[in-house]
Protein backbone atom coordinates (compact mmCIF):
# COMPACT_ATOMS: atom_id res chain seq x y z
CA UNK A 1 -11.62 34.22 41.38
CA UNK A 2 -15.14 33.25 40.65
CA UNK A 3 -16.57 32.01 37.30
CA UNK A 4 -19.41 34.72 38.08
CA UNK A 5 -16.57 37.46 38.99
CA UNK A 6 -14.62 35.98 35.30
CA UNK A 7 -17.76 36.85 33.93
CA UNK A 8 -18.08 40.11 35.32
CA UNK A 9 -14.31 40.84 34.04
CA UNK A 10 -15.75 39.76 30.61
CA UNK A 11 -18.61 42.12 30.98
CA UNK A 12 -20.96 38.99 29.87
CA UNK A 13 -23.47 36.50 31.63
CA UNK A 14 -22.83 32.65 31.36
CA UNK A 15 -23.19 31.26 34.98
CA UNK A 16 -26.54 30.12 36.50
CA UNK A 17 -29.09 28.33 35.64
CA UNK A 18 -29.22 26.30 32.46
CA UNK A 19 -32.65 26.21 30.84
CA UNK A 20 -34.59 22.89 29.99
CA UNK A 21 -33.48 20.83 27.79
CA UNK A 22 -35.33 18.30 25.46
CA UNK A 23 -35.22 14.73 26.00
CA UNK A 24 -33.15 13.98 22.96
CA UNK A 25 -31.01 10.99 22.99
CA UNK A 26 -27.98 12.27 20.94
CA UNK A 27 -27.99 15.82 22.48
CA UNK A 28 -26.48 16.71 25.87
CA UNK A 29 -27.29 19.20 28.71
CA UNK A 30 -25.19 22.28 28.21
CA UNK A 31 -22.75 23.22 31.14
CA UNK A 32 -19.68 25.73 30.54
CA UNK A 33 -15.92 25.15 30.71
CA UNK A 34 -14.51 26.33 33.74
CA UNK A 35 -12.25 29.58 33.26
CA UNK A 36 -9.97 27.89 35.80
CA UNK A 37 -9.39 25.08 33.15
CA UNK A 38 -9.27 27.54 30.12
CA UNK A 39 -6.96 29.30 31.57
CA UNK A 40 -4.81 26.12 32.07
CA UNK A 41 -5.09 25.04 28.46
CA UNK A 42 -4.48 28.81 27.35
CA UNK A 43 -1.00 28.35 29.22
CA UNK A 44 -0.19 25.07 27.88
CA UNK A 45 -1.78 24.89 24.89
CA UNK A 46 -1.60 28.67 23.37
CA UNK A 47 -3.88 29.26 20.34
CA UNK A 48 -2.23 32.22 19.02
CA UNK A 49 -2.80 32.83 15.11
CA UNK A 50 -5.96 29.94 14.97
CA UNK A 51 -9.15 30.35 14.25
CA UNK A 52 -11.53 28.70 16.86
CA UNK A 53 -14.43 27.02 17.02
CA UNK A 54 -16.51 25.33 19.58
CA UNK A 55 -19.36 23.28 19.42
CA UNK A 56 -22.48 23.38 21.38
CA UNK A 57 -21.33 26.53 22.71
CA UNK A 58 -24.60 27.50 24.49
CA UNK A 59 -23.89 30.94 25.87
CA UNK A 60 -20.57 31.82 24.31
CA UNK A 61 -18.53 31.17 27.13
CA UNK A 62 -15.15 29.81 25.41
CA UNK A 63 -15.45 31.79 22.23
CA UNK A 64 -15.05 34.92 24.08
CA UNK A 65 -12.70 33.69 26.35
CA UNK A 66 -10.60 32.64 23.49
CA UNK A 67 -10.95 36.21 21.47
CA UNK A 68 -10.38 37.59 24.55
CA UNK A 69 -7.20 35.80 25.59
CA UNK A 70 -5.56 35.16 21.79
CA UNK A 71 -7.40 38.02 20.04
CA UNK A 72 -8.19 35.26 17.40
CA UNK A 73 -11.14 34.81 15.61
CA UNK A 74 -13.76 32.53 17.00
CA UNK A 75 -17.07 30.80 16.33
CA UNK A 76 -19.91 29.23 18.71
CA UNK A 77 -22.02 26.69 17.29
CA UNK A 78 -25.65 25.58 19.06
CA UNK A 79 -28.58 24.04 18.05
CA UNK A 80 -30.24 25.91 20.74
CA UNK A 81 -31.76 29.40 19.50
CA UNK A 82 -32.48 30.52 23.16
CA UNK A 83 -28.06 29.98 23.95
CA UNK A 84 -26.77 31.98 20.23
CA UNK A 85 -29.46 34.97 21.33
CA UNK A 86 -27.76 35.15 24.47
CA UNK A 87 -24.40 34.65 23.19
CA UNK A 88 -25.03 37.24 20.57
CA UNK A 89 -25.58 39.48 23.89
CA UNK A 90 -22.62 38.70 25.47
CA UNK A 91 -20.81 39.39 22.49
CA UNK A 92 -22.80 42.75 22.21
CA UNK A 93 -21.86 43.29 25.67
CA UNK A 94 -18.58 42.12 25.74
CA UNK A 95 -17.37 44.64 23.03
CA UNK A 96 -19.26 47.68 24.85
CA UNK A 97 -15.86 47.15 27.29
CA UNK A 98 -13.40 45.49 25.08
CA UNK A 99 -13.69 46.93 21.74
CA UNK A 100 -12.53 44.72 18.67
CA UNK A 101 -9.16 45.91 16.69
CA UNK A 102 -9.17 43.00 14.73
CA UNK A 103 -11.06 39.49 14.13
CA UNK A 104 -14.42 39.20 16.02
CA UNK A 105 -16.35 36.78 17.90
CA UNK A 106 -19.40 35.01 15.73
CA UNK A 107 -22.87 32.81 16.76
CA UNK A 108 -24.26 30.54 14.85
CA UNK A 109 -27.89 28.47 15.22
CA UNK A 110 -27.28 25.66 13.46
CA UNK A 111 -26.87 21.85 13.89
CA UNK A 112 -23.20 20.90 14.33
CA UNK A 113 -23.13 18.06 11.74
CA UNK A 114 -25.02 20.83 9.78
CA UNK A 115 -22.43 23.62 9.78
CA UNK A 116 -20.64 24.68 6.98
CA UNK A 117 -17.00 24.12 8.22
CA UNK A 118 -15.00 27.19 6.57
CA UNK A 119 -11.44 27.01 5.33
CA UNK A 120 -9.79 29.12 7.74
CA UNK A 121 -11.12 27.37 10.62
CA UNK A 122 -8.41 25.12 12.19
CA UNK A 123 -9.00 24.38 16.32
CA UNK A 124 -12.83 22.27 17.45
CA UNK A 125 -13.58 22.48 20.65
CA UNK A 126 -16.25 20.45 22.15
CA UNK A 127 -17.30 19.61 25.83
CA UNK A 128 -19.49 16.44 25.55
CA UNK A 129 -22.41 18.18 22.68
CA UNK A 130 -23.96 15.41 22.05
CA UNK A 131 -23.47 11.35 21.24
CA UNK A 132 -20.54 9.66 19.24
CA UNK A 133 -22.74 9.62 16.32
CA UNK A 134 -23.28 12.95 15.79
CA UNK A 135 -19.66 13.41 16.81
CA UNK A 136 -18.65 11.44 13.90
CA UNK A 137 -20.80 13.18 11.35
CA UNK A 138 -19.19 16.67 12.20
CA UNK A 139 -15.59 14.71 11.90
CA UNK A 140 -17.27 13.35 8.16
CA UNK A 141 -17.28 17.04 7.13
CA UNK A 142 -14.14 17.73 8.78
CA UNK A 143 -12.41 15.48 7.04
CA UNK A 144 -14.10 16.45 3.77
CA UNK A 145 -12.82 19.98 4.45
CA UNK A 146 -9.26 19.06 4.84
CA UNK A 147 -9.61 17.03 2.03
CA UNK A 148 -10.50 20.07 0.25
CA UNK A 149 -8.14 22.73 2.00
CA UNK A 150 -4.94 21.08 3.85
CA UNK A 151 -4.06 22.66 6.99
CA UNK A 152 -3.08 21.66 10.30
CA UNK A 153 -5.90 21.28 12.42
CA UNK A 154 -6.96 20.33 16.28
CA UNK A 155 -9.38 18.82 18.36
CA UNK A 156 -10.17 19.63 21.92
CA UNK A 157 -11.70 17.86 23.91
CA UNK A 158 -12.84 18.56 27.58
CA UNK A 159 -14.46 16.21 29.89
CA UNK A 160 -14.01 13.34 27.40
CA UNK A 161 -16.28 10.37 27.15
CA UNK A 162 -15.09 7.16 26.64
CA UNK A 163 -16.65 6.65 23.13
CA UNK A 164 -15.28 10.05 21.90
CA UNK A 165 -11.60 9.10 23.02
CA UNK A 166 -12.30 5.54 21.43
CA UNK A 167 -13.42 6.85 17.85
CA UNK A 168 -10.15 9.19 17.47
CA UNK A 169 -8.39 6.22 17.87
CA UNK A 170 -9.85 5.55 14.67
CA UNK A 171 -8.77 8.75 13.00
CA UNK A 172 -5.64 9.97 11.19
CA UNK A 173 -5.51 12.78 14.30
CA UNK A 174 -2.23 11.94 16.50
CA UNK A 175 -3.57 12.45 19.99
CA UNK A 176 -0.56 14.94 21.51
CA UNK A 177 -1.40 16.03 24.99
CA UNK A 178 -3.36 15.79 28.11
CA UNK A 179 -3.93 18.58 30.20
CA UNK A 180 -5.53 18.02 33.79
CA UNK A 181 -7.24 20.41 35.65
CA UNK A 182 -5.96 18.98 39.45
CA UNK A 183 -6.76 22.62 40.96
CA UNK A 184 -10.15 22.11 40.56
CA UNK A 185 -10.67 18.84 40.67
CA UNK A 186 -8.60 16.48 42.65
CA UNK A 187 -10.12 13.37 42.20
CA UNK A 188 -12.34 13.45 39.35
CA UNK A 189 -10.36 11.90 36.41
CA UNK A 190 -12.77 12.93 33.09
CA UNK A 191 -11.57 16.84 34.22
CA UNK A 192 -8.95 17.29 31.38
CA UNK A 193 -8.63 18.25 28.00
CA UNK A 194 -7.59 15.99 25.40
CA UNK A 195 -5.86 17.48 21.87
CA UNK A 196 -5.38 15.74 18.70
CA UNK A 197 -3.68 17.29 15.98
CA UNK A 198 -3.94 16.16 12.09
């Protein structure tokens, strides 16, 4: 099945055509996760009784897909105003056909190494947002919140670059599992998710 017939399933819009995008150094073009790869890390990795949140989520994609799948609560992140109004659509629309009983799916506009990191929230999701550096502000605050409030938390990453896999190296996160997505994507070897726990 299609990512546009997924969609359709989903009752929201996040194929097409991605609008343009700044010339900004530390920022990157926004492209969505595959559902044939979520659904691959949904079966391996299952994030039943998390809270999720993913970062530079432009249309709202994953979070959905993730309330949708764990019934968990989820965030999107995006420093992009035009991607949160239409992921606040898509949630809007989404919930016309699948009606919340409990948690919810939330937007935020907002900088990533701006972002209030809350308590509860445990799994980070990213898909290449932006450079290491920013990447490693966010994981400042991170780290400040678990300082502050323990928990067990994860990092995803899809589509890894080298410097992202190089600075958790760095980290106290154990890296625990790689998941490839060879249906898709025989030969490409950056087409996998990589999860670090702490």
């Amino acid at each position: 099945m299609s990512d546009t017939q997924r969609d359709k399933q989903l009752n929201i819009e996040t194929t097409g055509n991605q609008y343009g995008f700044p010339q900004m150094a530390h920022y990157h073009r926004y492209e969505p996760t595959p559902y044939e790869g979520l659904d691959i890390l949904g079966d391996i990795y299952p994030l039943d009784n998390r809270s999720f949140v993913d970062i530079g989520c432009g249309k709202g994609r994953v979070p959905i897909y993730m309330y949708d799948r764990f019934r968990i609560p989820a965030v999107g992140i995006d420093m992009k105003e035009q991607y949160i109004e239409e992921a606040k659509q898509n949630k809007a629309a989404y919930l016309r056909k699948h009606p919340a009983k409990k948690h919810t799916v939330e937007f935020v506009y907002n900088y990533a190494q701006a972002y209030d990191i809350l308590p509860t929230q445990d799994v980070f999701f990213f898909f290449n947002p932006f450079s290491v550096q920013i990447f490693m502000k966010f994981m400042a605050n991170l780290f400040d919140s678990y300082a502050q409030h323990p928990r067990v938390m994860t990092i995803i990453l899809y589509y890894p670059s080298h410097d992202y896999i190089e600075y958790m190296a760095q980290t106290p996160f154990t890296f625990v599992k790689e998941i490839r997505i060879q249906t898709l994507y025989k030969h490409n070897e950056h087409e996998r998710f990589l999860i670090y726990e702490m």
